[in-house]
PDB file of N, CA and C in Angstrom:
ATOM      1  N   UNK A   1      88.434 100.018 106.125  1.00  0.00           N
ATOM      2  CA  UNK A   1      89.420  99.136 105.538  1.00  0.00           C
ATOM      3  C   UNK A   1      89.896  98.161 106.611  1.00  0.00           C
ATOM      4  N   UNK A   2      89.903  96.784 106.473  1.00  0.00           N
ATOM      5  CA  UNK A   2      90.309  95.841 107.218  1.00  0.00           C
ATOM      6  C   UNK A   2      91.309  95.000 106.140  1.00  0.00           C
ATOM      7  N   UNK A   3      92.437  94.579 107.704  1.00  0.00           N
ATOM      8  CA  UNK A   3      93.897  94.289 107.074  1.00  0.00           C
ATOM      9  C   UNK A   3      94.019  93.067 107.534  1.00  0.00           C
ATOM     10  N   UNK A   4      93.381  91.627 106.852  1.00  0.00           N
ATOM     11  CA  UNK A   4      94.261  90.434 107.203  1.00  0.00           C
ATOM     12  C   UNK A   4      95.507  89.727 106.934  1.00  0.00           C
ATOM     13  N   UNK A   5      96.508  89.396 108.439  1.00  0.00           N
ATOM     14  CA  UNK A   5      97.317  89.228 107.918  1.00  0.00           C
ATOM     15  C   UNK A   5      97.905  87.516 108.270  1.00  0.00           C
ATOM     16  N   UNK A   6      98.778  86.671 107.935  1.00  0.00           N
ATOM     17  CA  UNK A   6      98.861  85.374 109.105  1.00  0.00           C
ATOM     18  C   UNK A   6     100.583  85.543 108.469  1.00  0.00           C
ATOM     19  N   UNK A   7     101.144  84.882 109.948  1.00  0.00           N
ATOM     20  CA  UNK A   7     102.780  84.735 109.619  1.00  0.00           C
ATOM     21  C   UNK A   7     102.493  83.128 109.995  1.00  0.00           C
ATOM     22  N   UNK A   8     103.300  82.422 108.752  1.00  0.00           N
ATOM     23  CA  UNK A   8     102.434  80.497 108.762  1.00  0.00           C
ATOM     24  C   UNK A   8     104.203  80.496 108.397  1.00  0.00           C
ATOM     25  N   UNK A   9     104.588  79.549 108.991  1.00  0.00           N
ATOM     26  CA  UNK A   9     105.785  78.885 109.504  1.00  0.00           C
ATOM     27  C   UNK A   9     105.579  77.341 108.839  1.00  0.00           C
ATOM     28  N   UNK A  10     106.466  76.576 108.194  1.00  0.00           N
ATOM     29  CA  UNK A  10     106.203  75.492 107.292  1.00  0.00           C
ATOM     30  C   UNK A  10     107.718  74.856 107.980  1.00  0.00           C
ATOM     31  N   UNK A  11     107.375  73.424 107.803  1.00  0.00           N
ATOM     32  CA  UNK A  11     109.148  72.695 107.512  1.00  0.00           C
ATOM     33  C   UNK A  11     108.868  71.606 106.667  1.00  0.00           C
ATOM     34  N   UNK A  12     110.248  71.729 105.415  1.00  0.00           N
ATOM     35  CA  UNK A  12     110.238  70.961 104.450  1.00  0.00           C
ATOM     36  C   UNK A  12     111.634  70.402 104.642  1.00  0.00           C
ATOM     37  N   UNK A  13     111.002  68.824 105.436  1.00  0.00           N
ATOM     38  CA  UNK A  13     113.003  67.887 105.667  1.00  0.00           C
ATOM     39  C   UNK A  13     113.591  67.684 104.767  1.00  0.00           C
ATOM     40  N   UNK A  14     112.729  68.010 103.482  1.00  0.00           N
ATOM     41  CA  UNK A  14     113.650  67.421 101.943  1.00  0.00           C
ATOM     42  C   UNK A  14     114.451  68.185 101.338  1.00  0.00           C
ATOM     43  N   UNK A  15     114.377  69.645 102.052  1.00  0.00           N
ATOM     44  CA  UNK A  15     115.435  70.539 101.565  1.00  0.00           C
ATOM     45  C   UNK A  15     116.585  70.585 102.451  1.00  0.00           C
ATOM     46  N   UNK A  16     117.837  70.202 101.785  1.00  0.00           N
ATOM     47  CA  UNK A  16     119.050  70.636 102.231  1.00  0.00           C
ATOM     48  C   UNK A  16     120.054  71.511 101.793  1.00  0.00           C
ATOM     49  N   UNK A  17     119.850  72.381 100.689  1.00  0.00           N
ATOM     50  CA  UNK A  17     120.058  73.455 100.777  1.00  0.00           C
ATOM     51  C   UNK A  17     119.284  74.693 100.364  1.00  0.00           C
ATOM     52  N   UNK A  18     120.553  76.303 100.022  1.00  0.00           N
ATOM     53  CA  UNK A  18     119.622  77.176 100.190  1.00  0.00           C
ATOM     54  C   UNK A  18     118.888  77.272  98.676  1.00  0.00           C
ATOM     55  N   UNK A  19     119.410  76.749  98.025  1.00  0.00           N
ATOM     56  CA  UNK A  19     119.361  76.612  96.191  1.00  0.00           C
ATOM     57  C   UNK A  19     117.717  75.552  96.086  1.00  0.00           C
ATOM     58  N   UNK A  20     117.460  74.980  96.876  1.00  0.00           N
ATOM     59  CA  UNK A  20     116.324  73.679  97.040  1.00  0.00           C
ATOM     60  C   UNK A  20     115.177  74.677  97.388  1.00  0.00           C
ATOM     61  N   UNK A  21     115.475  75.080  98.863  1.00  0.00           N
ATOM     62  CA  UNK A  21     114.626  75.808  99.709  1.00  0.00           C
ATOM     63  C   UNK A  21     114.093  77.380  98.631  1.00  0.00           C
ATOM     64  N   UNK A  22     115.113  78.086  98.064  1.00  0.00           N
ATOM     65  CA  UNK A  22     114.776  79.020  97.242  1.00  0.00           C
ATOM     66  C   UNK A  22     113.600  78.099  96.300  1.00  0.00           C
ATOM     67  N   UNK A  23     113.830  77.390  95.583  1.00  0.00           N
ATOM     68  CA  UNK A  23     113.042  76.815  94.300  1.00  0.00           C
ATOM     69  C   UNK A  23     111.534  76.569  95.161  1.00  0.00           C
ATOM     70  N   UNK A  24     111.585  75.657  96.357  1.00  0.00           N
ATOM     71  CA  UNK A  24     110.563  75.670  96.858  1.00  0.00           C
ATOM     72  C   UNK A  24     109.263  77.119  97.515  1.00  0.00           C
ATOM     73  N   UNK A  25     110.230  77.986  97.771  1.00  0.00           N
ATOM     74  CA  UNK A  25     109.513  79.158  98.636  1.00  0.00           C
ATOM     75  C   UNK A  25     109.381  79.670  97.310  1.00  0.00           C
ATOM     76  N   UNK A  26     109.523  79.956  96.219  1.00  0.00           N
ATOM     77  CA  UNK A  26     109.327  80.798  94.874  1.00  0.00           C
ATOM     78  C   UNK A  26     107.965  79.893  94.092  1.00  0.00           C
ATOM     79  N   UNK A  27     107.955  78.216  94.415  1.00  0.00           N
ATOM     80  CA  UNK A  27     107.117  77.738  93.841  1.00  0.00           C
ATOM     81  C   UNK A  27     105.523  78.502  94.816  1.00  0.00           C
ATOM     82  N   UNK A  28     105.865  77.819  95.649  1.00  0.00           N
ATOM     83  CA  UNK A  28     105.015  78.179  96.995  1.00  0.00           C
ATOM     84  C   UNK A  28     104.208  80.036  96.431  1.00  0.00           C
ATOM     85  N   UNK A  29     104.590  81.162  96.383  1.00  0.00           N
ATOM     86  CA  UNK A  29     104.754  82.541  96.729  1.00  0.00           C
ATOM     87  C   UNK A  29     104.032  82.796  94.918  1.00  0.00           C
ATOM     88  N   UNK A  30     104.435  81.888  93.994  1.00  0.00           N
ATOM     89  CA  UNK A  30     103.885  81.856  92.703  1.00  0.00           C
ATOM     90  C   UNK A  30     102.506  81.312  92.696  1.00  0.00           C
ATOM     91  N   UNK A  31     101.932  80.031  93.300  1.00  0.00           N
ATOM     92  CA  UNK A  31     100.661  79.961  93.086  1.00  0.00           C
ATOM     93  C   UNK A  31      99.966  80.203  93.745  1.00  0.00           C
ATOM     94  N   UNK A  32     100.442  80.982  94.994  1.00  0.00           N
ATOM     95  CA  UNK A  32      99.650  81.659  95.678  1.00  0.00           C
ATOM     96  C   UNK A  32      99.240  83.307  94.952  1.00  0.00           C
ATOM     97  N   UNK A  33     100.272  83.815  94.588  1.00  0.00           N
ATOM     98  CA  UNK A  33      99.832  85.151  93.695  1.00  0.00           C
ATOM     99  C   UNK A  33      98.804  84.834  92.428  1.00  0.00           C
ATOM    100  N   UNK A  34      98.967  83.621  92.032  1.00  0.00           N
ATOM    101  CA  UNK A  34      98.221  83.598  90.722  1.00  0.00           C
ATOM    102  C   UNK A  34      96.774  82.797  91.059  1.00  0.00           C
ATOM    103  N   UNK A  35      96.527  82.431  92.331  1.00  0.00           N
ATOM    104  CA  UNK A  35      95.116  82.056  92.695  1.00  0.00           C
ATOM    105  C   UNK A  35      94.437  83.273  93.499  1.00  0.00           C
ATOM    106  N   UNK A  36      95.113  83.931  94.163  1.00  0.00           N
ATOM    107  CA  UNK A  36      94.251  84.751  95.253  1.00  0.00           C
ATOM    108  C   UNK A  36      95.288  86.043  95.309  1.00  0.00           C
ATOM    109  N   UNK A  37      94.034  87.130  95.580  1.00  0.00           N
ATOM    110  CA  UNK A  37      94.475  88.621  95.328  1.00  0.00           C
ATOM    111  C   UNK A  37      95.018  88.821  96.696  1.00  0.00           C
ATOM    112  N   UNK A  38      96.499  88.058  96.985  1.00  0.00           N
ATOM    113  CA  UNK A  38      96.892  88.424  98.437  1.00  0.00           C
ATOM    114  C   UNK A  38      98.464  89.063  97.927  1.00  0.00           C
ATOM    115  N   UNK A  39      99.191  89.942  99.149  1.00  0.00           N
ATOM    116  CA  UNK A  39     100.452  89.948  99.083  1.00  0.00           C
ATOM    117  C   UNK A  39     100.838  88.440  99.647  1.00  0.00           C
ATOM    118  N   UNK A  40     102.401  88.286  99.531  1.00  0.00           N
ATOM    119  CA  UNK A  40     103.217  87.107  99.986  1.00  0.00           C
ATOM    120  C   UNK A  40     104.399  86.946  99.814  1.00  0.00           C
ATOM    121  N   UNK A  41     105.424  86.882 100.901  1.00  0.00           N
ATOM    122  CA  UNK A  41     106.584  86.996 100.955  1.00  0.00           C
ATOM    123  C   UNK A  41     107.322  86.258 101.806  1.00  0.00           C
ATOM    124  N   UNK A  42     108.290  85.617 101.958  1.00  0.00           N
ATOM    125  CA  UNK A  42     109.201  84.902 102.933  1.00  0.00           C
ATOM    126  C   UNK A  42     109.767  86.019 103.631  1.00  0.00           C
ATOM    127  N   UNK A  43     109.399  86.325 105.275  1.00  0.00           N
ATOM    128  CA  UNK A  43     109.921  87.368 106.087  1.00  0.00           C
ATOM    129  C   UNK A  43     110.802  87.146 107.329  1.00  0.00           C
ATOM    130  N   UNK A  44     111.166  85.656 106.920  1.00  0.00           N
ATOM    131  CA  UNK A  44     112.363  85.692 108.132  1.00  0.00           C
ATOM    132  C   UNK A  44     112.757  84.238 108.019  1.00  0.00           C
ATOM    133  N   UNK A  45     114.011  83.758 108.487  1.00  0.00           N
ATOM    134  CA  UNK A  45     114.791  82.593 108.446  1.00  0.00           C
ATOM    135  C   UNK A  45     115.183  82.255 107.219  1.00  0.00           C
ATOM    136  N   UNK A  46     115.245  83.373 106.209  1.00  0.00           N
ATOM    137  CA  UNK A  46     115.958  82.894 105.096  1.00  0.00           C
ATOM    138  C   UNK A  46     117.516  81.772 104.709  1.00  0.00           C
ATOM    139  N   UNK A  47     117.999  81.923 106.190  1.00  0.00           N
ATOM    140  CA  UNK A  47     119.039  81.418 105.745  1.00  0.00           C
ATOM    141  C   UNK A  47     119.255  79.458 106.548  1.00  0.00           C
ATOM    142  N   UNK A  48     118.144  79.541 106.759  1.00  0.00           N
ATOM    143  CA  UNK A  48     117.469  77.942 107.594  1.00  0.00           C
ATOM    144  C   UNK A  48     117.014  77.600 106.257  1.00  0.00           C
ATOM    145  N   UNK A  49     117.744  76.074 105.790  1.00  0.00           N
ATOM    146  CA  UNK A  49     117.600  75.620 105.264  1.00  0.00           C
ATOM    147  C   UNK A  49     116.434  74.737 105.121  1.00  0.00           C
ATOM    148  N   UNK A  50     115.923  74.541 106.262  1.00  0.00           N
ATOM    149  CA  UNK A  50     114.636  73.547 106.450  1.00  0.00           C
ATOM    150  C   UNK A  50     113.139  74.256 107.288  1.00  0.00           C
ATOM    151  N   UNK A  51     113.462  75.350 107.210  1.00  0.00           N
ATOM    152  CA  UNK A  51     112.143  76.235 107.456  1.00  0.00           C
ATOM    153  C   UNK A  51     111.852  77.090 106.883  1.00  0.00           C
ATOM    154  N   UNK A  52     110.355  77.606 106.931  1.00  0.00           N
ATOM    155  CA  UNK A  52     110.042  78.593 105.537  1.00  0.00           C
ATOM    156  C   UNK A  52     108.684  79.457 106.206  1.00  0.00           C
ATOM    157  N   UNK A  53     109.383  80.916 106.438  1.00  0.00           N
ATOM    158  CA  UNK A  53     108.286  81.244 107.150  1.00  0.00           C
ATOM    159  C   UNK A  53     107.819  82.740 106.731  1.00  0.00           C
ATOM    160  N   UNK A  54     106.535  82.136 105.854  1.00  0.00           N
ATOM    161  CA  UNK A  54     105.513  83.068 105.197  1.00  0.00           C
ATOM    162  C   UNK A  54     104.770  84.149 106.092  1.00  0.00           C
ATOM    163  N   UNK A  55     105.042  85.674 105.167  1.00  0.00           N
ATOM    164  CA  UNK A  55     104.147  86.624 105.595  1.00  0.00           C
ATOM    165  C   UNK A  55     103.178  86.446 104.512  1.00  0.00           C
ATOM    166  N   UNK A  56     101.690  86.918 104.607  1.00  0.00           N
ATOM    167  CA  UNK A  56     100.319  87.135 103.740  1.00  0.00           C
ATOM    168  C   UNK A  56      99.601  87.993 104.515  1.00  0.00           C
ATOM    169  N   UNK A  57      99.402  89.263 103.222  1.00  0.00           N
ATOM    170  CA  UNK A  57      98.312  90.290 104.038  1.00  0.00           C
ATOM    171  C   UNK A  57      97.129  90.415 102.964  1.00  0.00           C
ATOM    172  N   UNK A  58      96.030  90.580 103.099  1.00  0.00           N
ATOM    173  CA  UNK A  58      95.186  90.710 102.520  1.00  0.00           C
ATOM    174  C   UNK A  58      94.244  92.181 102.919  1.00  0.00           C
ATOM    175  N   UNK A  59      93.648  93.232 101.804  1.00  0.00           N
ATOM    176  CA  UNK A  59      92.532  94.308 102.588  1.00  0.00           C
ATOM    177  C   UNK A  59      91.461  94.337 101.810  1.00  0.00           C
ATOM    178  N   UNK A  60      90.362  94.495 102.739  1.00  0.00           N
ATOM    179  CA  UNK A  60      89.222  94.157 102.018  1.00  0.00           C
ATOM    180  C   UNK A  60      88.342  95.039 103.145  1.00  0.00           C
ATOM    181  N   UNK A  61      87.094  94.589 102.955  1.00  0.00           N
ATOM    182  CA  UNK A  61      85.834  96.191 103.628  1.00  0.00           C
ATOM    183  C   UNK A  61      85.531  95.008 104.673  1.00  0.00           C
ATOM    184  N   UNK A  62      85.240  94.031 104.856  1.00  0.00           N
ATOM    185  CA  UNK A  62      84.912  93.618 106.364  1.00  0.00           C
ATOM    186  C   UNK A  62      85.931  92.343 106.389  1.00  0.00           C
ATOM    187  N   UNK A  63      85.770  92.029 107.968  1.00  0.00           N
ATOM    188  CA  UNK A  63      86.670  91.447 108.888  1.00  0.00           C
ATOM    189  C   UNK A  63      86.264  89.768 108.702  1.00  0.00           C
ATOM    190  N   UNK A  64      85.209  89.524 108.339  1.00  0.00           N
ATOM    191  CA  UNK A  64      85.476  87.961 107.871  1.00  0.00           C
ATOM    192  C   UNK A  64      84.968  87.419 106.710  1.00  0.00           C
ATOM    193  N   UNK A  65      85.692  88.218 105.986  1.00  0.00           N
ATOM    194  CA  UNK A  65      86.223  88.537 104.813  1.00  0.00           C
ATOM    195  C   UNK A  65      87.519  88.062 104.427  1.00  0.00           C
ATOM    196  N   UNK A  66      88.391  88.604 104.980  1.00  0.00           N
ATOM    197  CA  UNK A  66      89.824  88.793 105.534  1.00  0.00           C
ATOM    198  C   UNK A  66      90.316  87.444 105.978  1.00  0.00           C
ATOM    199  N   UNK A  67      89.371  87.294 107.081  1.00  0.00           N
ATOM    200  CA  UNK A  67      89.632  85.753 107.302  1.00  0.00           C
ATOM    201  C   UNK A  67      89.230  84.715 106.715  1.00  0.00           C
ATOM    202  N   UNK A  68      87.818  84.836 106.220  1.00  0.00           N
ATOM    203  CA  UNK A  68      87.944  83.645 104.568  1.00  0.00           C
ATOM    204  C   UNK A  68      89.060  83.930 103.906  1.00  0.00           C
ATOM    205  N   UNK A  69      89.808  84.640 103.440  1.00  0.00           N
ATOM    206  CA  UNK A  69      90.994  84.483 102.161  1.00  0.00           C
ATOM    207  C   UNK A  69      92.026  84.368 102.774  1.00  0.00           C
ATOM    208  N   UNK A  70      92.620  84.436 104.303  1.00  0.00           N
ATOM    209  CA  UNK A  70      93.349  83.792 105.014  1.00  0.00           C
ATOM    210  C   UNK A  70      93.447  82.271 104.954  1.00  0.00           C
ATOM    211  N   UNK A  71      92.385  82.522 105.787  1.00  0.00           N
ATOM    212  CA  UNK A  71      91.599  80.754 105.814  1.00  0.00           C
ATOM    213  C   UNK A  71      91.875  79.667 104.321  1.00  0.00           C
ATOM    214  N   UNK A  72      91.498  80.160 102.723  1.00  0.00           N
ATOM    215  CA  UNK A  72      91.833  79.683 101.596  1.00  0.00           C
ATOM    216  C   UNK A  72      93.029  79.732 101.317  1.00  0.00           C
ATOM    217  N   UNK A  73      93.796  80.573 101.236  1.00  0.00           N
ATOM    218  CA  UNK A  73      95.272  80.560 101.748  1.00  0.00           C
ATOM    219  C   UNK A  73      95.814  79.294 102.226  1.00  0.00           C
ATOM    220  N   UNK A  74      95.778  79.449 103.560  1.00  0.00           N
ATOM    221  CA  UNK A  74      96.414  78.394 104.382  1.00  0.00           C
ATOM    222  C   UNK A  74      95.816  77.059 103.502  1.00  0.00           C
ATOM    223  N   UNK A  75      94.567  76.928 103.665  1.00  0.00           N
ATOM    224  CA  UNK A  75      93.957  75.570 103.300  1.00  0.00           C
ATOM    225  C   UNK A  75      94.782  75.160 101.801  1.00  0.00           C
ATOM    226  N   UNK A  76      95.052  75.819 100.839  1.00  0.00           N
ATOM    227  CA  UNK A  76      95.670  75.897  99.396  1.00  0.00           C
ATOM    228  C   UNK A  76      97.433  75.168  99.707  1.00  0.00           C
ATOM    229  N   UNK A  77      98.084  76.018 100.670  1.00  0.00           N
ATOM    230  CA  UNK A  77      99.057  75.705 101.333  1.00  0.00           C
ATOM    231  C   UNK A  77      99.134  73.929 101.240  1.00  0.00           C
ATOM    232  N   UNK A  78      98.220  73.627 102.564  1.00  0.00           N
ATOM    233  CA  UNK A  78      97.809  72.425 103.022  1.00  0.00           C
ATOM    234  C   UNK A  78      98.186  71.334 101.813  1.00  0.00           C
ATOM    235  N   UNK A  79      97.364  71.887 101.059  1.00  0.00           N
ATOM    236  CA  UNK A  79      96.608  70.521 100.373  1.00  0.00           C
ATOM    237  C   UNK A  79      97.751  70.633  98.561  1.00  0.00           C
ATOM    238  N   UNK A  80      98.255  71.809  98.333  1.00  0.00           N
ATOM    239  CA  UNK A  80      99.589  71.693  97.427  1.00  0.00           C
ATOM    240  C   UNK A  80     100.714  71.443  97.533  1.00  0.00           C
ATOM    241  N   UNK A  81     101.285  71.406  98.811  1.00  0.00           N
ATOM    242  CA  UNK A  81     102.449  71.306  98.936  1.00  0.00           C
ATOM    243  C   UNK A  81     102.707  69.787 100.377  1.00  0.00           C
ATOM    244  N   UNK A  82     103.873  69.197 100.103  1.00  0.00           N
ATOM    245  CA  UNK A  82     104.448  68.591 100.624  1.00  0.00           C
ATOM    246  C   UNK A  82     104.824  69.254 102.604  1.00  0.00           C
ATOM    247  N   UNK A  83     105.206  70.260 102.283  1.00  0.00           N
ATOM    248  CA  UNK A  83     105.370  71.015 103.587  1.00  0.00           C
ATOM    249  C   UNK A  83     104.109  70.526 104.960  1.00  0.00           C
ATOM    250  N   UNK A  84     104.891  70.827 106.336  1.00  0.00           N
ATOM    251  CA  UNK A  84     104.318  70.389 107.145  1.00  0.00           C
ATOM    252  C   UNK A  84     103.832  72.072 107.290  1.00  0.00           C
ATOM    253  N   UNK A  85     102.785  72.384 108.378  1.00  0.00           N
ATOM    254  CA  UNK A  85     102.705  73.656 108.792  1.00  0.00           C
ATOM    255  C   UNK A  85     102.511  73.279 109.859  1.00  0.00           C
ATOM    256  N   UNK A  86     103.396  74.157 110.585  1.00  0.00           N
ATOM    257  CA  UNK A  86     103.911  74.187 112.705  1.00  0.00           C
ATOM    258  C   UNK A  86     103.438  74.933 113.193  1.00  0.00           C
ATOM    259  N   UNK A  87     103.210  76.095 112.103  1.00  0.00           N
ATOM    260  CA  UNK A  87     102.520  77.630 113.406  1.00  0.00           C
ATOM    261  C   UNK A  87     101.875  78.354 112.144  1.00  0.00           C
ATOM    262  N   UNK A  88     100.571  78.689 113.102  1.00  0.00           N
ATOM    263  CA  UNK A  88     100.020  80.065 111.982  1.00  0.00           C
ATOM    264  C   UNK A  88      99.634  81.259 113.045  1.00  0.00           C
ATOM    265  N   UNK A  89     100.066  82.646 112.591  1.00  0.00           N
ATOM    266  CA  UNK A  89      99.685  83.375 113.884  1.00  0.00           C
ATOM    267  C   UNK A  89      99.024  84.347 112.541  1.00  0.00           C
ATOM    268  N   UNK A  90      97.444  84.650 113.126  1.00  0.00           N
ATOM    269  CA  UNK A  90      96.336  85.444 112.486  1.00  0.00           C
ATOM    270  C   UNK A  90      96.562  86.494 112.880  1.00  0.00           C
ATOM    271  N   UNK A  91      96.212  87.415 112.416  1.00  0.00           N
ATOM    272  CA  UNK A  91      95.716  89.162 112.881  1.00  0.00           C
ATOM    273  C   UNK A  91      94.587  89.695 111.474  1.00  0.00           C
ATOM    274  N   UNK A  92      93.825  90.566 112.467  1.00  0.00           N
ATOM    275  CA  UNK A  92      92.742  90.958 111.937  1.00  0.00           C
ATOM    276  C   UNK A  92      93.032  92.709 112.599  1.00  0.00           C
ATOM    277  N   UNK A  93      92.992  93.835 111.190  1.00  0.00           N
ATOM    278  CA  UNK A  93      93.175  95.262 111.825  1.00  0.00           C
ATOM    279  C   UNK A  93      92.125  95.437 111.564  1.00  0.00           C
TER     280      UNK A  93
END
């Protein structure tokens, strides 16, 4: 069993509050569940209004594997949303 996971860090300047930023991280966390068989959750800076920083784990039987549906992930990210992305930190168990 192999466990991919990435913590991807986003900033969206158009949110100024936490009522904006909620609507956005729920849009975000929704079409990611309904395209790809990953977990996904907002795991820290909830209360930063202008940053948004995603956990995603994925398990599957080999290791670049894991990182293709990482990899589609992020790229999905990219190319749906308005958001900038600042940091992605990978792990592969």
């Amino acid at each position: 069993m192999i466990i991919g996971t990435a913590r991807i860090k986003l900033y969206v300047p158009w949110v100024h509050s936490l009522k904006e930023k909620r609507m956005v991280v729920k849009s975000i966390i929704a079409k990611i569940k309904n395209k790809f068989n990953v977990s996904i959750a907002e795991i820290s800076d909830q209360d930063v209004h202008q940053t948004i920083i995603l956990g995603i784990a994925c398990v599957t039987d080999k290791a670049d594997r894991s990182y293709s549906v990482i990899n589609k992930v992020i790229q999905f990210i990219e190319r749906n949303n308005e958001a900038e992305i600042l940091d992605i930190l990978r792990e592969t168990r």
